[in-house]
C-alpha atoms as a PDB file:
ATOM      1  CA  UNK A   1       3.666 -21.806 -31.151  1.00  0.00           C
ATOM      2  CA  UNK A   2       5.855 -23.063 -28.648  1.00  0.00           C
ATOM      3  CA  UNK A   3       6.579 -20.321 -25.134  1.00  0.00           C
ATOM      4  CA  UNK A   4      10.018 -18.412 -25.475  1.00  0.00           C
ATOM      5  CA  UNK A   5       9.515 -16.244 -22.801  1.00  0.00           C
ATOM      6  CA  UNK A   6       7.700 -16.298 -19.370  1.00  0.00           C
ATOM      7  CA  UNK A   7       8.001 -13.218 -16.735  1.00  0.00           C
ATOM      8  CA  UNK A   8       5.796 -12.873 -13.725  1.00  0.00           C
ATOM      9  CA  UNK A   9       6.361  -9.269 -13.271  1.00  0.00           C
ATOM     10  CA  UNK A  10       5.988  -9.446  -9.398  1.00  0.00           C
ATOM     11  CA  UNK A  11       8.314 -11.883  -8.747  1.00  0.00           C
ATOM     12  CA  UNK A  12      11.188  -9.251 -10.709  1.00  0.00           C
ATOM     13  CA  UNK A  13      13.669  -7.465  -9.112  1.00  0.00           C
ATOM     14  CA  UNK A  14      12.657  -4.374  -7.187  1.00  0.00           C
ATOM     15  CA  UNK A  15      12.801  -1.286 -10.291  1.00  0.00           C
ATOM     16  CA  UNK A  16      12.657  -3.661 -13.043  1.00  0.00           C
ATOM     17  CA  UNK A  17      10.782  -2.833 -15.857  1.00  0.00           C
ATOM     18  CA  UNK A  18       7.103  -3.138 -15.988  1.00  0.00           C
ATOM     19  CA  UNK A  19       6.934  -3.212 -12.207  1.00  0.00           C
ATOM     20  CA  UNK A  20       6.075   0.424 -11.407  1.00  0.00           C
ATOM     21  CA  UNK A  21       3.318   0.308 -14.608  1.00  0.00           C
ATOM     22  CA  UNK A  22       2.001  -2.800 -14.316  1.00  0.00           C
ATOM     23  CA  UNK A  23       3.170  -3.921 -10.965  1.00  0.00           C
ATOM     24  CA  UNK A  24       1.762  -7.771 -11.494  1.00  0.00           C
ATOM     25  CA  UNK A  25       0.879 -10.254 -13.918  1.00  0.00           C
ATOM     26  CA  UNK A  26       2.280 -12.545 -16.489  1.00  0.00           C
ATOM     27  CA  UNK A  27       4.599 -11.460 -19.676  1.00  0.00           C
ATOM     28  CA  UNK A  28       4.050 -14.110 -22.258  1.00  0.00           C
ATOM     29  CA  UNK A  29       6.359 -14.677 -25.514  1.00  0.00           C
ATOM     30  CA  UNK A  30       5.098 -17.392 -27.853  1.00  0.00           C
ATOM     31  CA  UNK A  31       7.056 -17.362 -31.086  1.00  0.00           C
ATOM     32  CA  UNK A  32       6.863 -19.807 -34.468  1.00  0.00           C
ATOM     33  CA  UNK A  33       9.533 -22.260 -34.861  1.00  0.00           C
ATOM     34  CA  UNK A  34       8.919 -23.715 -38.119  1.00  0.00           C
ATOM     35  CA  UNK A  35       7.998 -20.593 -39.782  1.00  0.00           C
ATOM     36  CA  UNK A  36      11.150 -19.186 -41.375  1.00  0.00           C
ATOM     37  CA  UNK A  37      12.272 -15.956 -39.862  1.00  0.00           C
ATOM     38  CA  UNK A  38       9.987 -14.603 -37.453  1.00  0.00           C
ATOM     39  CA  UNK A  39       8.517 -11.376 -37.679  1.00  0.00           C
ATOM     40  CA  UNK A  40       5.943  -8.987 -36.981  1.00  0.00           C
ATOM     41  CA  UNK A  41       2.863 -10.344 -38.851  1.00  0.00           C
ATOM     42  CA  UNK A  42       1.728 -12.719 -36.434  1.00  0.00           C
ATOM     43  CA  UNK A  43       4.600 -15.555 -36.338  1.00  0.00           C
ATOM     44  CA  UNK A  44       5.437 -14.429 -32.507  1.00  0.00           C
ATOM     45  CA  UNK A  45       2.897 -12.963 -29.930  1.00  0.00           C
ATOM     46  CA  UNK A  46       3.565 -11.541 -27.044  1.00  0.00           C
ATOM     47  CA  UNK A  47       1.162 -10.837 -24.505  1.00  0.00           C
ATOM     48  CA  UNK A  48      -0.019  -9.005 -20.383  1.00  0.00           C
ATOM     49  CA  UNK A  49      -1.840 -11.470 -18.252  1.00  0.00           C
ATOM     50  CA  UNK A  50      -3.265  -9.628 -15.352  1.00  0.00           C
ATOM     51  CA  UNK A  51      -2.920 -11.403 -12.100  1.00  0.00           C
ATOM     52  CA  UNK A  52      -6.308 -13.143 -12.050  1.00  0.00           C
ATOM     53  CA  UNK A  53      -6.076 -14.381 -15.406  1.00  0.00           C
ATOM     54  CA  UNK A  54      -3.387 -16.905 -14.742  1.00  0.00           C
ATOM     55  CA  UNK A  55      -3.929 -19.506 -17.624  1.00  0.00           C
ATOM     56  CA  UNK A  56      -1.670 -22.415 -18.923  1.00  0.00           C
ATOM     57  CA  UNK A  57      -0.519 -21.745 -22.520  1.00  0.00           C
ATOM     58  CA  UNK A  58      -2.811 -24.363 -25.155  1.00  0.00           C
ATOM     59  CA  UNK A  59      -0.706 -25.829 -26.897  1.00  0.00           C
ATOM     60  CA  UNK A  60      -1.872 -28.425 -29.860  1.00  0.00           C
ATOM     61  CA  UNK A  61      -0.299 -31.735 -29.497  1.00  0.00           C
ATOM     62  CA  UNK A  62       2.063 -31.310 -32.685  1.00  0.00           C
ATOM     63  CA  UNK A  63       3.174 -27.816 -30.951  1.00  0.00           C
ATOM     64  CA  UNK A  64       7.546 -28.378 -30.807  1.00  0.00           C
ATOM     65  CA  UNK A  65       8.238 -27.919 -27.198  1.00  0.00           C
ATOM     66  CA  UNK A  66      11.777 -26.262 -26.624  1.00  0.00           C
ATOM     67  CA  UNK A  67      13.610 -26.782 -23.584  1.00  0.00           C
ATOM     68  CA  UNK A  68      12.431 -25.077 -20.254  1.00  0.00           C
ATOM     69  CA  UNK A  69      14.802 -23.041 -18.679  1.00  0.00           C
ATOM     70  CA  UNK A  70      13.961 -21.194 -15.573  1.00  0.00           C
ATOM     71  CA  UNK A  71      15.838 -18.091 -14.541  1.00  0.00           C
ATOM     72  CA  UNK A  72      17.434 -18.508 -10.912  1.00  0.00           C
ATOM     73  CA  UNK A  73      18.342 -15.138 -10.145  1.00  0.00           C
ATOM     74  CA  UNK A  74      19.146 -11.591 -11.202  1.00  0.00           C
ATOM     75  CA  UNK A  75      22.776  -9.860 -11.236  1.00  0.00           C
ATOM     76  CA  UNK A  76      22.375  -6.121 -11.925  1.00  0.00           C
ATOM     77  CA  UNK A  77      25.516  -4.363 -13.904  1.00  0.00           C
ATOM     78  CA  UNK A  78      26.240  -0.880 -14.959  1.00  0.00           C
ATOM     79  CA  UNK A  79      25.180  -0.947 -18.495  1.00  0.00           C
ATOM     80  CA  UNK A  80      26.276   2.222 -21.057  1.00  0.00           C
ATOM     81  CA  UNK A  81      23.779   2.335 -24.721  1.00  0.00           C
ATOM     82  CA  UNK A  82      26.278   1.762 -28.209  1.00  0.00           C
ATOM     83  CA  UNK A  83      26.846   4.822 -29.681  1.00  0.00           C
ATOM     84  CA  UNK A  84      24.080   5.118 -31.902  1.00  0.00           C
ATOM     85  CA  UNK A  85      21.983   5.785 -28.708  1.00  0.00           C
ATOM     86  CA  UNK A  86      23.379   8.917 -27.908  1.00  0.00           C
ATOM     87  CA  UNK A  87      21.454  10.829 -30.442  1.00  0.00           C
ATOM     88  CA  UNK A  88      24.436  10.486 -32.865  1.00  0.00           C
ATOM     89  CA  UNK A  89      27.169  11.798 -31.037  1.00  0.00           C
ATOM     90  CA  UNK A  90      30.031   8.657 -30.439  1.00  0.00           C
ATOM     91  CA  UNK A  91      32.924   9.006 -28.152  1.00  0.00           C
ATOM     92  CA  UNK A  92      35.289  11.491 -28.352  1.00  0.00           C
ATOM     93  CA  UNK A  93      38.073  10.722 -30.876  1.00  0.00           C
ATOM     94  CA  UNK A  94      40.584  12.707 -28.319  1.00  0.00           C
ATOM     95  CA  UNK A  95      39.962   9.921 -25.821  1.00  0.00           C
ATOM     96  CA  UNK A  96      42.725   6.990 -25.941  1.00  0.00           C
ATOM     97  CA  UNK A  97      41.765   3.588 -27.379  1.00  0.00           C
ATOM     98  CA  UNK A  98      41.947   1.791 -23.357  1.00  0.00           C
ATOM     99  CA  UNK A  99      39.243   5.051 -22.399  1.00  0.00           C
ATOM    100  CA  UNK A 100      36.853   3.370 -25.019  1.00  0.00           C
ATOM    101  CA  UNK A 101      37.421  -0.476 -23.948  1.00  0.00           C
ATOM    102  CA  UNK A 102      34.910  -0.254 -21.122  1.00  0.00           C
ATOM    103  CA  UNK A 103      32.342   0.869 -23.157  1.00  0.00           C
ATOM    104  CA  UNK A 104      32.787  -1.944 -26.262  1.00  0.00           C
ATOM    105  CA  UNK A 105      32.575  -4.417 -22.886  1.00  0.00           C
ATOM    106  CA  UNK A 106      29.841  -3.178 -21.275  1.00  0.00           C
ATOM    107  CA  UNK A 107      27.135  -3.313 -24.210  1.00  0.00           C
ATOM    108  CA  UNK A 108      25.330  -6.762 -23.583  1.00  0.00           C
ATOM    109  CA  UNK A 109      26.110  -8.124 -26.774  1.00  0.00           C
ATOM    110  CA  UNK A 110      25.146 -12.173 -26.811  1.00  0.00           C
ATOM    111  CA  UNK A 111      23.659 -12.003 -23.720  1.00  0.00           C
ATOM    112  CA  UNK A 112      20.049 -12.109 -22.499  1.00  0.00           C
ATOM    113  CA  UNK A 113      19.205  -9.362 -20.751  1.00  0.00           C
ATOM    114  CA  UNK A 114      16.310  -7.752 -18.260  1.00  0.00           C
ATOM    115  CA  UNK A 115      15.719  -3.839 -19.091  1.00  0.00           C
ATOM    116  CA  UNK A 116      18.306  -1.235 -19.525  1.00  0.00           C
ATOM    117  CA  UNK A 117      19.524  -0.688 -23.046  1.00  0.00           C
ATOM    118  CA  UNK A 118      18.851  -2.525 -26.111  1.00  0.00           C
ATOM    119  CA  UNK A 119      22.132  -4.287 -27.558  1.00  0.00           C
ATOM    120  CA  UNK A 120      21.296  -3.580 -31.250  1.00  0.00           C
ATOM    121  CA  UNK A 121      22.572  -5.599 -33.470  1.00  0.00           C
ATOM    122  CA  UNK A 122      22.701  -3.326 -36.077  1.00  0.00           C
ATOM    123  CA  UNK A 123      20.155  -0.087 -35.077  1.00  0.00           C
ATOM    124  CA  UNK A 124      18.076   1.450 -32.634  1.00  0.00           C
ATOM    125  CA  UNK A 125      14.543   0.046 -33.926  1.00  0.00           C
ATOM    126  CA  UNK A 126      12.250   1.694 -31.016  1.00  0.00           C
ATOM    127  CA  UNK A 127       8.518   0.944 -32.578  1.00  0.00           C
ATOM    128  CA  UNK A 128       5.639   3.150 -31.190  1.00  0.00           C
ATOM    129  CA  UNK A 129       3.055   2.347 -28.691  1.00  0.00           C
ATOM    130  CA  UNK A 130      -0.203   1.528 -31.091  1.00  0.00           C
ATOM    131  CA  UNK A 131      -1.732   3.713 -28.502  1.00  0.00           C
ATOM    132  CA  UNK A 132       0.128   6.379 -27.756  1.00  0.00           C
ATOM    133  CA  UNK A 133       2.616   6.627 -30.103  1.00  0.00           C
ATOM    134  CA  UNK A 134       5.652   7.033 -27.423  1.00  0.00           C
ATOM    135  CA  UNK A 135       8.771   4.865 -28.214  1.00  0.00           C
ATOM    136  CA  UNK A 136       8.292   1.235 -25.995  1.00  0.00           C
ATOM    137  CA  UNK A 137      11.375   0.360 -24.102  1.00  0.00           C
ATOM    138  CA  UNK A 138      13.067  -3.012 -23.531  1.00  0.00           C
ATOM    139  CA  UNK A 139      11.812  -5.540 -21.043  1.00  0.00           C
ATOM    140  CA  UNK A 140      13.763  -8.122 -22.226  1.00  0.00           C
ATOM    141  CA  UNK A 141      16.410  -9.237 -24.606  1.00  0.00           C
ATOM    142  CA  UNK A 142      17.229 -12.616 -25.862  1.00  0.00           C
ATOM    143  CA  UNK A 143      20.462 -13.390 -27.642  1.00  0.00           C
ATOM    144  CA  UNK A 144      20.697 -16.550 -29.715  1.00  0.00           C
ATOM    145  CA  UNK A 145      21.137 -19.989 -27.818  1.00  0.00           C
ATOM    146  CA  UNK A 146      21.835 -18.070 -24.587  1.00  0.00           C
ATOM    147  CA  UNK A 147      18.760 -18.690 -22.162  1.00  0.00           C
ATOM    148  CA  UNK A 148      16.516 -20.020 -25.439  1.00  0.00           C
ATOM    149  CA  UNK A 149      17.397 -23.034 -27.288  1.00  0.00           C
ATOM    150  CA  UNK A 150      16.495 -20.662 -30.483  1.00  0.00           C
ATOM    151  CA  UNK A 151      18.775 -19.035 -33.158  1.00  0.00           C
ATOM    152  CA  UNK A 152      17.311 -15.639 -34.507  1.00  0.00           C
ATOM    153  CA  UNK A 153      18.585 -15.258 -37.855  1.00  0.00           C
ATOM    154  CA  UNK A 154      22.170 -15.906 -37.829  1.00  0.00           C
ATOM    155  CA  UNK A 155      23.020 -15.784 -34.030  1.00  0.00           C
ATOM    156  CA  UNK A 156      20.850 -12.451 -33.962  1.00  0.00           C
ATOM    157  CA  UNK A 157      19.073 -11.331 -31.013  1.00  0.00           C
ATOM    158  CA  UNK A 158      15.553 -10.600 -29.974  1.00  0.00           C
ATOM    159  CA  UNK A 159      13.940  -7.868 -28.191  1.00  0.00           C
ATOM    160  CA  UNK A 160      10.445  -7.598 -26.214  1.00  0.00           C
ATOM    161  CA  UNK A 161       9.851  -4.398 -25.507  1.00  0.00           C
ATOM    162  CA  UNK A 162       6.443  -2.811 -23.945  1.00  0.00           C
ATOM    163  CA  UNK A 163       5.183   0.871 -23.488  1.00  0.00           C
ATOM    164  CA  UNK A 164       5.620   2.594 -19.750  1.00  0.00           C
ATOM    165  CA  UNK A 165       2.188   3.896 -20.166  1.00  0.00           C
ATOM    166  CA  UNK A 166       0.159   1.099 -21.570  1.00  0.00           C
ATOM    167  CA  UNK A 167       2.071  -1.739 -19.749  1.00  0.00           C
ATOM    168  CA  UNK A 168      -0.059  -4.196 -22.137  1.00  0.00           C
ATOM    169  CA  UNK A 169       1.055  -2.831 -25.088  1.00  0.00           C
ATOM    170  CA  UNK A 170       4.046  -5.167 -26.107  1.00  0.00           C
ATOM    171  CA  UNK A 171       5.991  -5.249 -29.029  1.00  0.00           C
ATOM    172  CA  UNK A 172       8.489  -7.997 -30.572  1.00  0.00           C
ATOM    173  CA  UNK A 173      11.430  -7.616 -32.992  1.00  0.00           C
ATOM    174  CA  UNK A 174      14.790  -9.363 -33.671  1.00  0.00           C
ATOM    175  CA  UNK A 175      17.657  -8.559 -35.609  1.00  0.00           C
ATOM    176  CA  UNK A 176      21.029 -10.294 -36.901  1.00  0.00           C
ATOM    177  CA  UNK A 177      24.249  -9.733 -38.837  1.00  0.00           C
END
């Protein structure tokens, strides 16, 4: 399984996600390329490497490399959740269509993404810590062909998410039109 996804969480932005639980090591996505849609039962794994652990991902020799990208930087921006994250209550219909422009522009749709609020592509899908039970939260989003030379689904995007009290507890899911 080729990498998708490598985040040494020390080297992230002060308040990011994962820093304050974890505060180092190495965020690993690995996800199947050739297996149809990927999914939950095993064709993408996502793993914590603690600091000392620092390992090259093995690789067989017939493993499809995609291309590396590297992330150069960070730009934060005020992000608001869709409506559907508000516990069900939308906008208010009294409030003029330019009120309500902001908020369709601000949602992160087809971009990749570092925290904040998932962009669902068509609901929130929160699963629960295996430990715990609590709802995991995003650490990072991945839109189609954005940062990844990937398509998920049809131009769907992808969401690692982990759980703020078991920082090695991560959890992978994607969704598309």
């Amino acid at each position: 399984m080729p990498l998708f996804l490598q985040l040494d969480v020390a080297s992230l932005p002060a308040g990011a996600p994962m820093q304050v639980e974890s505060g180092a090591g190495l965020v690993q996505l690995f996800g199947c390329t050739n297996c149809g849609a990927l999914s939950e039962d095993g064709s993408a794994v996502a793993r914590l490497l603690p600091p000392a652990a620092r390992q090259p991902a093995l690789m067989g020799h017939d493993t499809p490399l995609l291309t590396p990208r590297s992330i150069v930087g960070w730009q934060r921006y005020e992000q608001r959740p869709t409506g559907s994250e508000w516990d069900g209550d939308d906008l208010p219909d009294d409030e003029p269509e330019e009120a309500q422009a902001p908020w369709e522009d601000h949602h992160g749709y087809g971009r990749d993404m570092l925290g904040g609020w998932p962009s669902w592509v068509q609901y929130a899908e929160y699963p629960p810590c295996p430990v715990c039970q609590r709802p995991q939260r995003l650490l990072f989003q991945i839109a189609s062909e954005e940062g990844l030379d990937f398509m998920f689904g049809d131009v769907g995007t992808a969401y690692l998410l982990y759980c703020s009290h078991h920082a090695d507890q991560l959890a992978f899911s994607w969704q598309c039109t």
